[in-house]
Protein backbone atom coordinates (compact mmCIF):
# COMPACT_ATOMS: atom_id res chain seq x y z
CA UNK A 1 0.00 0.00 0.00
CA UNK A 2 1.08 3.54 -1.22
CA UNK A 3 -0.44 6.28 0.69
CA UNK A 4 -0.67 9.43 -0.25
CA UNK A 5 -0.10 10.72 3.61
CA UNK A 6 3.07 8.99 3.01
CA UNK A 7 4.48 11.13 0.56
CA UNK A 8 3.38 14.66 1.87
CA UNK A 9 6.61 15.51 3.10
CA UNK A 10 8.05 15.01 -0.06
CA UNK A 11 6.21 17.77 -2.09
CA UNK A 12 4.95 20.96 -1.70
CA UNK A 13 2.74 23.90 -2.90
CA UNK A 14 4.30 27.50 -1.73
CA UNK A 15 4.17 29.47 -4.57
CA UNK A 16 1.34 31.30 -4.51
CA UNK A 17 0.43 31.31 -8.26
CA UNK A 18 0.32 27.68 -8.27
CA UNK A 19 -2.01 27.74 -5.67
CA UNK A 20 -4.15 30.45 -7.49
CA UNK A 21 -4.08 28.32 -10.70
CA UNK A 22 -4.94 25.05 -8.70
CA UNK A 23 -7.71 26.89 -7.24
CA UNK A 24 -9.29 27.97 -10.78
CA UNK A 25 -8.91 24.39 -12.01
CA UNK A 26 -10.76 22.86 -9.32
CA UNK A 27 -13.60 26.12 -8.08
CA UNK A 28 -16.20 23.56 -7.63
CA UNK A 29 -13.91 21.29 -5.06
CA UNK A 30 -14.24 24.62 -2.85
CA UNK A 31 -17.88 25.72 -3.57
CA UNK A 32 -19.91 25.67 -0.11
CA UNK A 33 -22.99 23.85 0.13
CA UNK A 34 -26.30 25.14 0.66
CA UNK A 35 -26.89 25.71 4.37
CA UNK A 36 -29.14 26.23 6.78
CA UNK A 37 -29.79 27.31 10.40
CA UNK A 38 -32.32 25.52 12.23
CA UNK A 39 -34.25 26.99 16.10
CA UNK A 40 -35.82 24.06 18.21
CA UNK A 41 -37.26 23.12 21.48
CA UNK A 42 -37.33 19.83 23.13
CA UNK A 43 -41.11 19.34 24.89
CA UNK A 44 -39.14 16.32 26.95
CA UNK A 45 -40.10 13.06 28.99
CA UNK A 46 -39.66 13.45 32.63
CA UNK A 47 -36.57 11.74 34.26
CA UNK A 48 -37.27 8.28 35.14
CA UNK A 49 -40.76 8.45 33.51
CA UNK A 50 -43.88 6.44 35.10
CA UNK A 51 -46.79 5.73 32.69
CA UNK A 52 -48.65 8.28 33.83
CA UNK A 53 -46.12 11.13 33.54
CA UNK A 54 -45.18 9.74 30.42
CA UNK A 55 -48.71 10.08 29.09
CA UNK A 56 -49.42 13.36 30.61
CA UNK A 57 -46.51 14.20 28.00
CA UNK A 58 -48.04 12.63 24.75
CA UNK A 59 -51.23 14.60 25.86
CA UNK A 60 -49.35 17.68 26.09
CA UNK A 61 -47.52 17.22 22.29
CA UNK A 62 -51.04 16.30 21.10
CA UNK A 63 -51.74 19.93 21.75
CA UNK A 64 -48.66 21.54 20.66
CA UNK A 65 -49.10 20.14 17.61
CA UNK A 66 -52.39 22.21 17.51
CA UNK A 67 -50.60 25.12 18.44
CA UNK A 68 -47.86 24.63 15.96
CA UNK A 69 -50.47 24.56 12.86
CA UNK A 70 -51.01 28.43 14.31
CA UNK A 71 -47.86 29.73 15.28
CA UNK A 72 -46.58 32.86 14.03
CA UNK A 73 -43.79 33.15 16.15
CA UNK A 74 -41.63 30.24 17.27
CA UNK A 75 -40.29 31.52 20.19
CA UNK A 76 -43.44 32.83 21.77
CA UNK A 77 -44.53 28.94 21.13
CA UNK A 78 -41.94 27.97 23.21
CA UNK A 79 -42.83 30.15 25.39
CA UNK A 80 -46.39 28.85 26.37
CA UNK A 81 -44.74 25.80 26.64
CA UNK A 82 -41.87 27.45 29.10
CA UNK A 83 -39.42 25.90 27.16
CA UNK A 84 -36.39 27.36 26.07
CA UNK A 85 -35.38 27.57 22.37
CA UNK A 86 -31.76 26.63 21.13
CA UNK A 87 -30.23 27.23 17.19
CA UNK A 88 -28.27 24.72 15.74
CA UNK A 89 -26.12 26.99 13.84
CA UNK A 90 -25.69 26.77 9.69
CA UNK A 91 -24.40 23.90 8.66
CA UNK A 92 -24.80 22.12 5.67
CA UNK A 93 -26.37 18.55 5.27
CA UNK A 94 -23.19 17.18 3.90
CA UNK A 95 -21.46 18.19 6.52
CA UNK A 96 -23.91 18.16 9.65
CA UNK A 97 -21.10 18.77 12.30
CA UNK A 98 -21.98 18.62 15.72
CA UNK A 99 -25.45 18.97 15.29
CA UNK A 100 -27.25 17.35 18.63
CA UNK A 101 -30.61 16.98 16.84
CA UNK A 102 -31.49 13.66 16.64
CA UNK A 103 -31.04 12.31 12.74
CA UNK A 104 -34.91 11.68 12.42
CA UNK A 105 -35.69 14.90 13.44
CA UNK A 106 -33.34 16.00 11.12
CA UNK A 107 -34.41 14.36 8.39
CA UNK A 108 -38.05 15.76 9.10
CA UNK A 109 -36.44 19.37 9.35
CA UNK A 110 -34.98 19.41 6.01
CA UNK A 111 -38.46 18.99 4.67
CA UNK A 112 -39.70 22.28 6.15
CA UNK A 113 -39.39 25.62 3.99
CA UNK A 114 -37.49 28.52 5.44
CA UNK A 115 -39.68 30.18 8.53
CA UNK A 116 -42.31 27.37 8.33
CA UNK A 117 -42.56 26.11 11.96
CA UNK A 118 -42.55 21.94 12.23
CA UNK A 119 -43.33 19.37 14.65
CA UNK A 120 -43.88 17.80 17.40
CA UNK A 121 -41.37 14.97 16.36
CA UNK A 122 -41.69 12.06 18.44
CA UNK A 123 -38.11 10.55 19.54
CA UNK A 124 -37.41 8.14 22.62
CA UNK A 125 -36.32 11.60 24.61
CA UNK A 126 -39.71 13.51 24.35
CA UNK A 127 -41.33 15.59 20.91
CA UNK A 128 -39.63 18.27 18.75
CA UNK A 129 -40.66 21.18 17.57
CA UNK A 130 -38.50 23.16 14.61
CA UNK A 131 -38.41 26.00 12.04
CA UNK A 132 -35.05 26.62 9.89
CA UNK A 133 -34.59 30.30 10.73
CA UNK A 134 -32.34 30.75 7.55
CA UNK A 135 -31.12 29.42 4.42
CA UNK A 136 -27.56 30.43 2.47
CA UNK A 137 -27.49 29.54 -1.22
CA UNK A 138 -24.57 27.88 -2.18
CA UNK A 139 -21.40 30.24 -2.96
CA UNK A 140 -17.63 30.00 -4.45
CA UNK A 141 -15.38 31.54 -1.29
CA UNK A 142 -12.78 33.96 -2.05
CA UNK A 143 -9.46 31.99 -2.32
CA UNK A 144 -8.14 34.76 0.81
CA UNK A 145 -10.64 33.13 2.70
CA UNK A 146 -9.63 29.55 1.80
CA UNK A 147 -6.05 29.52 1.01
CA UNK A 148 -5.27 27.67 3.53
CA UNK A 149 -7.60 24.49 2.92
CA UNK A 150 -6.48 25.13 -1.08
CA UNK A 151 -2.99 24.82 -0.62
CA UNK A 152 -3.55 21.28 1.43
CA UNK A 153 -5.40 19.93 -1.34
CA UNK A 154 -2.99 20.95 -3.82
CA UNK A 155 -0.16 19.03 -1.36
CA UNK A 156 -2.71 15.99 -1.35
CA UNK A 157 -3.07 15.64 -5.09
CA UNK A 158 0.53 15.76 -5.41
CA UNK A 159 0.81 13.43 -2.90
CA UNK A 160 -1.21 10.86 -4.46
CA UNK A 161 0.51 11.43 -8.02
CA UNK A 162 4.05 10.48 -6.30
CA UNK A 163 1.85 7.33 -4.66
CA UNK A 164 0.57 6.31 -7.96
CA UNK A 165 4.22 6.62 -9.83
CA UNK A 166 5.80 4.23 -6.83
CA UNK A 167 3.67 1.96 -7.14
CA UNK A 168 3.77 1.69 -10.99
CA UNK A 169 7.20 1.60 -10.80
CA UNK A 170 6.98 -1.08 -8.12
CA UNK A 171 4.42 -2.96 -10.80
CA UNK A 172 6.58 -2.83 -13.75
CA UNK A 173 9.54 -4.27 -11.31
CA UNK A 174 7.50 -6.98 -9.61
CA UNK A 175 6.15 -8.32 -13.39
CA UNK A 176 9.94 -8.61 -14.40
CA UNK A 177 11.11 -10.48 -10.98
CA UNK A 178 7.94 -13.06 -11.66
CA UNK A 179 9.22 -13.68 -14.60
CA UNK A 180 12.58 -13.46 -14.11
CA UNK A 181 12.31 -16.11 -11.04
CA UNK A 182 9.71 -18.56 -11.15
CA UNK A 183 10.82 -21.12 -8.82
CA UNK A 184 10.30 -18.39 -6.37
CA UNK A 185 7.32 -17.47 -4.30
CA UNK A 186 5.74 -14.03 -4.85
CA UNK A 187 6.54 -13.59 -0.67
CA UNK A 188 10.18 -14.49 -1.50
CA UNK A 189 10.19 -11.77 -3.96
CA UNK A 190 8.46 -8.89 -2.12
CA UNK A 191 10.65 -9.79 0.48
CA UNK A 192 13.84 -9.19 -1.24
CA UNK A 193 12.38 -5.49 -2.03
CA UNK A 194 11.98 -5.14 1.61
CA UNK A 195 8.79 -4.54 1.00
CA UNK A 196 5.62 -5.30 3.81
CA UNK A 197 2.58 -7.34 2.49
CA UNK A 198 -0.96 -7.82 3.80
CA UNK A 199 -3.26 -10.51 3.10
CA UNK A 200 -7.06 -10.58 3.16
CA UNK A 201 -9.73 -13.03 4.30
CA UNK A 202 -11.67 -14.02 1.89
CA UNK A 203 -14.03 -12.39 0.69
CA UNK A 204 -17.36 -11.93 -0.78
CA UNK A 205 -18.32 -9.25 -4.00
CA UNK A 206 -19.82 -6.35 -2.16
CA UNK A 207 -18.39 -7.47 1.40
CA UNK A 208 -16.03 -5.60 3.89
CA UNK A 209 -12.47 -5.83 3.79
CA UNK A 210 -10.19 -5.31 7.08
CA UNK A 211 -8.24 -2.12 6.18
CA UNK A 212 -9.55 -1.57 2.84
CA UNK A 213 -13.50 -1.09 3.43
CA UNK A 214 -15.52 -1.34 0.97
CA UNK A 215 -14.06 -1.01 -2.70
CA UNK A 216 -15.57 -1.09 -5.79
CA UNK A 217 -12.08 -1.14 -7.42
CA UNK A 218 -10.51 -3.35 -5.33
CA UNK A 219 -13.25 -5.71 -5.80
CA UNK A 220 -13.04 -5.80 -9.05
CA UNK A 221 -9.54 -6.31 -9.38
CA UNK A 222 -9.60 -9.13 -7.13
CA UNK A 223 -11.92 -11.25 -8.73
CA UNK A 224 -10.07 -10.57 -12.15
CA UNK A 225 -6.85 -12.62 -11.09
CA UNK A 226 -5.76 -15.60 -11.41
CA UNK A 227 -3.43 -18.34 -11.61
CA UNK A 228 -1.89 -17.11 -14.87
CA UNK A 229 -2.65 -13.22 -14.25
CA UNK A 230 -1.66 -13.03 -10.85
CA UNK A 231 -0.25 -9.43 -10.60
CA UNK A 232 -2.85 -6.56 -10.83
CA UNK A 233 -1.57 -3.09 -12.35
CA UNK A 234 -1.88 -0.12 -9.40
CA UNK A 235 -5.03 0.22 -8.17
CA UNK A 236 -6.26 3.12 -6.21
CA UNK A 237 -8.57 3.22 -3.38
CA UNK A 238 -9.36 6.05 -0.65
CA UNK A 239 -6.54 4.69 1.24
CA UNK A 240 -3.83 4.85 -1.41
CA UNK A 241 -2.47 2.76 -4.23
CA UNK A 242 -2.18 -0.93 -4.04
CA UNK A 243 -1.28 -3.91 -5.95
CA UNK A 244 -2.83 -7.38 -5.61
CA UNK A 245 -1.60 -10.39 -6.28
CA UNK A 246 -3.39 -13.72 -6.23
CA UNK A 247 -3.78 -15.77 -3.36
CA UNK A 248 -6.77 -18.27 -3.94
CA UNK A 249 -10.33 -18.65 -5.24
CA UNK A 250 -12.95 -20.77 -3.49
CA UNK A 251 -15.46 -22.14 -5.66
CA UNK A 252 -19.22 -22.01 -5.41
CA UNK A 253 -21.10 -23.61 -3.35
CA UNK A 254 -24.23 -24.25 -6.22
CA UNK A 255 -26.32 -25.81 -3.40
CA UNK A 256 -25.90 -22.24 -1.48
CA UNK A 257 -25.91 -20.44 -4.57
CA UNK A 258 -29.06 -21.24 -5.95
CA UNK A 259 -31.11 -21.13 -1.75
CA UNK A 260 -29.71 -17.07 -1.90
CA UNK A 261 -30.61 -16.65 -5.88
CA UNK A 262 -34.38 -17.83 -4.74
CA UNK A 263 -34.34 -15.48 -1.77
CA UNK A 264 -32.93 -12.94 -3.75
CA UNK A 265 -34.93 -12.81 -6.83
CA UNK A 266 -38.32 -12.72 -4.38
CA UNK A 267 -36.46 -9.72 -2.53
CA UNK A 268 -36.05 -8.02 -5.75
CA UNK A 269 -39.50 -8.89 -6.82
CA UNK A 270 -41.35 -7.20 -4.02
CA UNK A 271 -38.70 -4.24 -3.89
CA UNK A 272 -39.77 -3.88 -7.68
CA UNK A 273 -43.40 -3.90 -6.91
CA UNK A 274 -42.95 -1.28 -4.08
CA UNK A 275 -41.14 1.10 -6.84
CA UNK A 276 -44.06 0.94 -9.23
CA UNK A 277 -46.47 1.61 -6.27
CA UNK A 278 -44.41 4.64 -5.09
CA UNK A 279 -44.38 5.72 -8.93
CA UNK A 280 -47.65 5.01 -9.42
CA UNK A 281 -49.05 6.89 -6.21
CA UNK A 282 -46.86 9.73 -6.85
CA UNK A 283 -48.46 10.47 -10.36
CA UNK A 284 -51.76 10.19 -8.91
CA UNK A 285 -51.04 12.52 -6.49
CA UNK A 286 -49.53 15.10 -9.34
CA UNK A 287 -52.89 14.14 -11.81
CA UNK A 288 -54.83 14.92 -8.71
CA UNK A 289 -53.55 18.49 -8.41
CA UNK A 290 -53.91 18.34 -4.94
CA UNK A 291 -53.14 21.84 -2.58
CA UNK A 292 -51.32 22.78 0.27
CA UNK A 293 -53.63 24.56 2.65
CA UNK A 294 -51.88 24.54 5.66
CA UNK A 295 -49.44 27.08 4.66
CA UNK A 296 -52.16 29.32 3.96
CA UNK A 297 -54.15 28.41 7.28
CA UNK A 298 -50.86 29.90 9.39
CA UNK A 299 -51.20 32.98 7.93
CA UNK A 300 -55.22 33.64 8.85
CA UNK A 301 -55.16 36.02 11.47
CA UNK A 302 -57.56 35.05 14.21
């Protein structure tokens, strides 16, 4: 394995029109996501709750979800409640941060429009009630403000071009010593290199490797070897560059094989029918024209 972390010492990215010219080349690695800044209260279970506290609770969310089909203002709905309002911040879904909303209240919040007041969202610590105070478009930062983060990411790519040439360079080597020395074992070789080797368990398409994850690419190249293609060209993964070489292949058990192909094909079946459900019920809806009146209903003044 050829990480790029292992090579960042040997390059580097100080002059600052290379930096400026990396930064034109690659604008959208640096454009911020959308983002958004979110105000909630917690209506929350007692300590230690009995049944009846508990249920005293769900009684009280039944009516703040009344309340919250009316609310103008979240924080004076917080009030009535005496609860106390906290703001998450803006952050970005792709990069949530430390966010201590709970991810299904989340996921409900990122439904809401800006100012439109949510809730109560049931979770095992008591009911939520949100509003996403504001919303930033997505923007290109002024390299000043992001030189910094620019420069490191000019040092990585570097890094993992230097990676990818040592390990071709190792490839192109290796393929001549196989040859060159068949009564030899491919340990033998890599030893004499002073190289380090790792070995995997084996391993199922689609199934995680110790220290690699999961791979696509590595995968792939695997499952390509064999007895008389042994040695697989660089391949890169998040990790770094590797090269493979082939250990052994178990064969298939049929008997197995065709029990998970049964199971399989009536998973995919009834994951097929659920699509054309969805689809269908989703073009009724749009055929049915159907209107959102709730919106409307917050802004009656009673």
């Amino acid at each position: 394995m050829f990480s790029a972390d292992d090579f960042k010492k040997e390059v580097s990215a100080d002059d600052p029109n290379e930096i400026a010219k990396y930064f034109e080349e690659h604008k959208e690695d640096f454009r911020a996501p959308p983002q958004i800044n979110v105000s909630y209260f917690l209506l929350a279970y007692p300590p230690q709750p009995t049944d009846e506290t508990k249920a005293q609770t769900v009684k009280t969310s039944q009516t703040l979800a009344d309340d919250v089909v009316l609310a103008k203002n979240f924080e004076d709905l917080a009030k009535k409640y005496n609860l106390s309002v906290a703001q998450t911040g803006f952050f970005s879904v792709q990069e949530p941060g430390k966010i201590t909303l709970p991810f299904e209240v989340l996921q409900k919040v990122l439904e809401l429009s800006e100012n439109e007041i949510g809730g109560p969202f049931e979770t095992p610590q008591g009911f939520y009630a949100a509003q996403i105070k504001e919303k930033k478009d997505c923007y290109l930062p002024a390299l000043a403000d992001i030189q910094d983060k620019v420069k490191e990411s000019a040092i990585l790519l570097k890094a993992k071009e230097a990676a990818h040439t040592k390990a071709q360079d190792l490839h192109e080597n290796l393929e001549k010593l196989v040859k060159e020395n068949p009564q030899k074992d491919f340990q033998q070789i890599v030893q004499g290199l002073d190289l380090k080797t790792n070995q995997t368990p084996a391993f199922k398409r689609g199934e995680y490797i110790p220290q690699i994850g999961i791979s696509k690419e590595f995968q792939e190249a695997s499952f390509a070897l064999s007895k008389e293609k042994p040695l697989s060209a660089p391949i890169e993964i998040p990790k770094g560059n590797c090269l493979l070489y082939f250990g052994s292949l178990t064969p298939i058990d049929e008997a197995q094989f065709q029990k998970e192909k049964d199971e399989f094909i009536k998973t995919l079946t009834e994951n097929r029918k659920n699509e054309a459900f969805m689809d269908f019920f989703s073009d009724l809806r749009l055929k049915a024209n159907l209107l959102d009146h709730i919106s409307n209903l917050k802004k009656i003044k009673l």
